[in-house]
C-alpha atoms as a PDB file:
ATOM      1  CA  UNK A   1      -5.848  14.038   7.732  1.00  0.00           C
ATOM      2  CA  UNK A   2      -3.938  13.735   4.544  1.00  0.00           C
ATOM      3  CA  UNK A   3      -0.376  14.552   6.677  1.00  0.00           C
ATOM      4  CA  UNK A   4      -1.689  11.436   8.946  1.00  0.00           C
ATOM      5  CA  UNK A   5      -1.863   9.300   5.699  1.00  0.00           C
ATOM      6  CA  UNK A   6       1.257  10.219   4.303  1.00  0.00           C
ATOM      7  CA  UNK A   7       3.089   9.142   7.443  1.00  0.00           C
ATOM      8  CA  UNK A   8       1.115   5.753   7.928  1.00  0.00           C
ATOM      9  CA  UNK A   9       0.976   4.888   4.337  1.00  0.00           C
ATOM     10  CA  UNK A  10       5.507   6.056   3.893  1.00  0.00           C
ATOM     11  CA  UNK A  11       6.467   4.083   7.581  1.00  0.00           C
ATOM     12  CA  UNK A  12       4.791   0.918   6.412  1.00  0.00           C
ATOM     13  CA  UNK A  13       6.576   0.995   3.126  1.00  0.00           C
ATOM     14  CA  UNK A  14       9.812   1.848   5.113  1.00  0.00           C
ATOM     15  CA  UNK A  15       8.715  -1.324   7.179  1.00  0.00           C
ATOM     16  CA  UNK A  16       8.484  -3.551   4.415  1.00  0.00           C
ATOM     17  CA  UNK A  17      11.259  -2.326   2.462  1.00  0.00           C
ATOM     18  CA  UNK A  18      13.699  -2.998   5.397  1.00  0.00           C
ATOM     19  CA  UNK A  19      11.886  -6.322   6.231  1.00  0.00           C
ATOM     20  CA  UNK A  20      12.398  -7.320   2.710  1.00  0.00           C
ATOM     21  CA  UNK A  21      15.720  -5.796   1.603  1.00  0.00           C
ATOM     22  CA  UNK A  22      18.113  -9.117   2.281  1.00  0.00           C
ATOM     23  CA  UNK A  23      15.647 -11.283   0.268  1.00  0.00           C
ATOM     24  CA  UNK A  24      15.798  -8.858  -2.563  1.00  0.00           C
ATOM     25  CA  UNK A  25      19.393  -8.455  -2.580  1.00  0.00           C
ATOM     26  CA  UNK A  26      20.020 -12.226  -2.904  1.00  0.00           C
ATOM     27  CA  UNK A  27      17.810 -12.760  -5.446  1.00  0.00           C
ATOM     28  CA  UNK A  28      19.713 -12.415  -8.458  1.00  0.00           C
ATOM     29  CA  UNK A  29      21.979 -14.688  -7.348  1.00  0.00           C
ATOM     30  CA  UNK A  30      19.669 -17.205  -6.509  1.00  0.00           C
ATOM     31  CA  UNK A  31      18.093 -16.917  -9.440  1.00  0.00           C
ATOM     32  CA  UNK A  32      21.205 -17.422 -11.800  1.00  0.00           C
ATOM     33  CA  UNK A  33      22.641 -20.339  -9.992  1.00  0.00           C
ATOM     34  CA  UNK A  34      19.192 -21.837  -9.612  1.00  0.00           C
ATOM     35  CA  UNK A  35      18.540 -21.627 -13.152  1.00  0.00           C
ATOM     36  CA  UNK A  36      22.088 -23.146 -14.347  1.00  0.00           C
ATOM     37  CA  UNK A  37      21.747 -26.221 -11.971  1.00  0.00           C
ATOM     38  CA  UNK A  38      18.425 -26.159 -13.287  1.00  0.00           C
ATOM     39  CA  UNK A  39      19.272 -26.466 -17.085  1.00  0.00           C
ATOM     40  CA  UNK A  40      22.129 -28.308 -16.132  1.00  0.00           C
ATOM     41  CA  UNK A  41      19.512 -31.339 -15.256  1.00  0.00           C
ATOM     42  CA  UNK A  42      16.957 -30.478 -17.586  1.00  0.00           C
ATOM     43  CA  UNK A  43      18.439 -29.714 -20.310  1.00  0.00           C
ATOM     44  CA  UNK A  44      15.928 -27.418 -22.788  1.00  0.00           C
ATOM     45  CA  UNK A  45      12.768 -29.020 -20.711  1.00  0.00           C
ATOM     46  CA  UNK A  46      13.396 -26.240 -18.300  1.00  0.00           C
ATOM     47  CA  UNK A  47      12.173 -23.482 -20.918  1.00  0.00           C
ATOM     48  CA  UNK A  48       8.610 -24.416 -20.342  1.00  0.00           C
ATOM     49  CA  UNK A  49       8.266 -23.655 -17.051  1.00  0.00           C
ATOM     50  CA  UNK A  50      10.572 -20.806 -17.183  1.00  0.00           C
ATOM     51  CA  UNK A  51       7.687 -19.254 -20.196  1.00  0.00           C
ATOM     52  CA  UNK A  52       5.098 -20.045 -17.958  1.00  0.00           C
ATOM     53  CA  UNK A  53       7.120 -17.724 -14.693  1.00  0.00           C
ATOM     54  CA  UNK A  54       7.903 -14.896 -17.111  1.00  0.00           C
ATOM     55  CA  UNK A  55       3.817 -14.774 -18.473  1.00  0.00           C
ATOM     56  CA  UNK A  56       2.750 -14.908 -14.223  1.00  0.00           C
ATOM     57  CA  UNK A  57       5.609 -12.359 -13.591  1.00  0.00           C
ATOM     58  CA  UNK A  58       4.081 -10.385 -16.635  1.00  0.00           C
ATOM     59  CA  UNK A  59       0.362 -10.648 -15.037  1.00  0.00           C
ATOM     60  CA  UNK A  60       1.666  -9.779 -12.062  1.00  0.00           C
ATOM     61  CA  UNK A  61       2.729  -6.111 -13.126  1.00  0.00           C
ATOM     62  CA  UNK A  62      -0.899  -5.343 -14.132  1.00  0.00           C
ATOM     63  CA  UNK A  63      -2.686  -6.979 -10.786  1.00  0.00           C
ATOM     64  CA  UNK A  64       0.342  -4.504  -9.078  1.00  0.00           C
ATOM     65  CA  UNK A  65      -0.805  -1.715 -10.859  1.00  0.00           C
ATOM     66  CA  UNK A  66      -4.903  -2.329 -10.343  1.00  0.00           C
ATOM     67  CA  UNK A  67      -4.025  -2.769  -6.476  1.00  0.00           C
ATOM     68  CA  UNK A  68      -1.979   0.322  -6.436  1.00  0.00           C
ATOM     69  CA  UNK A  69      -5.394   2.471  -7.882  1.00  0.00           C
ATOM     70  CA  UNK A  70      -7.408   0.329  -5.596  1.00  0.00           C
ATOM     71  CA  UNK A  71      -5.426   1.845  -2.189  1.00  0.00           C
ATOM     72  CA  UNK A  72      -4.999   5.519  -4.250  1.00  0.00           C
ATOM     73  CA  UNK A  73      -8.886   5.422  -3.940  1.00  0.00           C
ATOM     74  CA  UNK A  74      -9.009   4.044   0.047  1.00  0.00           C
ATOM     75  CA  UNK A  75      -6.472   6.623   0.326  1.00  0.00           C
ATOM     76  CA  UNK A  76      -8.680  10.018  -0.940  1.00  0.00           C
ATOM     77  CA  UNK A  77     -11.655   8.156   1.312  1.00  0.00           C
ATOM     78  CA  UNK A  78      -9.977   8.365   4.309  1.00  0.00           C
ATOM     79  CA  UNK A  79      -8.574  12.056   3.739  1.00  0.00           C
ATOM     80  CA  UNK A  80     -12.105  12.754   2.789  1.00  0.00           C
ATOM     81  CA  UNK A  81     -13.282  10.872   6.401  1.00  0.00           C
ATOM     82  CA  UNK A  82     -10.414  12.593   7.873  1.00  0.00           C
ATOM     83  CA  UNK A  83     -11.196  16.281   6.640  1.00  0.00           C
ATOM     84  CA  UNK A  84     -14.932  15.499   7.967  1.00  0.00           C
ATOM     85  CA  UNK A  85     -14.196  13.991  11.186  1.00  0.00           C
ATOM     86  CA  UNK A  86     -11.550  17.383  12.193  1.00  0.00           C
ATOM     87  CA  UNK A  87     -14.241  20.490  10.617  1.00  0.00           C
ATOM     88  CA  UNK A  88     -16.890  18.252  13.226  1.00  0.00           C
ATOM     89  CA  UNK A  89     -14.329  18.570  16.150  1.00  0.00           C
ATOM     90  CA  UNK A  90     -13.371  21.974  15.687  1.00  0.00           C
ATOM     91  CA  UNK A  91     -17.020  22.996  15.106  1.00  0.00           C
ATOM     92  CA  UNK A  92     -17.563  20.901  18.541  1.00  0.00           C
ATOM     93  CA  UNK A  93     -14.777  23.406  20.008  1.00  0.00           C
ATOM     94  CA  UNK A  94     -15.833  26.529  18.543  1.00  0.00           C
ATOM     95  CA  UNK A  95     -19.642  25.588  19.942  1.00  0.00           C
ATOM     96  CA  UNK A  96     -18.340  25.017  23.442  1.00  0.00           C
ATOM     97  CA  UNK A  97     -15.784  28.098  23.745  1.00  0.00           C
ATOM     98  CA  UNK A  98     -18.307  30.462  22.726  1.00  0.00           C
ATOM     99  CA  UNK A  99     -20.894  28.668  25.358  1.00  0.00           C
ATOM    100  CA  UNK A 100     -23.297  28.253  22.479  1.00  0.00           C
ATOM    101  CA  UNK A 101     -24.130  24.753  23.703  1.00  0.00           C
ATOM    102  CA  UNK A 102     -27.445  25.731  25.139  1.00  0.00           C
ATOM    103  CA  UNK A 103     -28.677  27.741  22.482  1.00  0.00           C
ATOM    104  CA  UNK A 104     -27.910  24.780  19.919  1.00  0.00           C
ATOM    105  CA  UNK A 105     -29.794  22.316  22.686  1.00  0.00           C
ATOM    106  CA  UNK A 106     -32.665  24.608  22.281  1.00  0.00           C
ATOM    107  CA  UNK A 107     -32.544  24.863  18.280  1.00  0.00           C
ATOM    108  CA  UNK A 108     -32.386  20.669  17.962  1.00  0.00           C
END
């Protein structure tokens, strides 16, 4: 169960990591020339807004971490589901190869 998680939880951060890598890697540059042509036409009015990105960016972070414990938690449930579901199935086996079915029938 927890191998299963591992290799859902890693691919779709490969996924979005290679989705997302051309957007990241511009950024920087984006963001300097935007900001120059910004302040450029702005002058120092631009400072306001750019406080007001840096506090969101800032709040951000936390919400980032809080999500982050949130799917840590979903995480252990579904190992914990997991680890249930395959000690039923094997039990299930283990019933049947032994041909204990009918004396289980007969005890429920």
């Amino acid at each position: 169960g927890e191998i299963i998680n591992f290799i859902e939880v890693d691919s779709g951060k490969l996924i979005g990591v290679a989705w997302s890598f051309p957007a990241i890697a511009r950024l920087p540059i984006q963001l300097i020339f935007g900001v120059v042509f910004l302040l450029y036409h702005f002058k120092y009015y631009l400072l306001v807004p750019l406080g007001a990105a840096l506090v969101v960016t800032g709040s951000n972070y936390f919400l980032a971490k809080l999500v982050a414990r949130f799917v840590k938690f979903t995480l252990k449930s579904k190992d914990n589901r997991m680890n249930v579901i395959t000690e039923v199935i094997n039990s299930i086996k283990i019933i049947k190869l032994n041909s204990w079915v009918k004396f289980f029938i007969d005890k429920v």
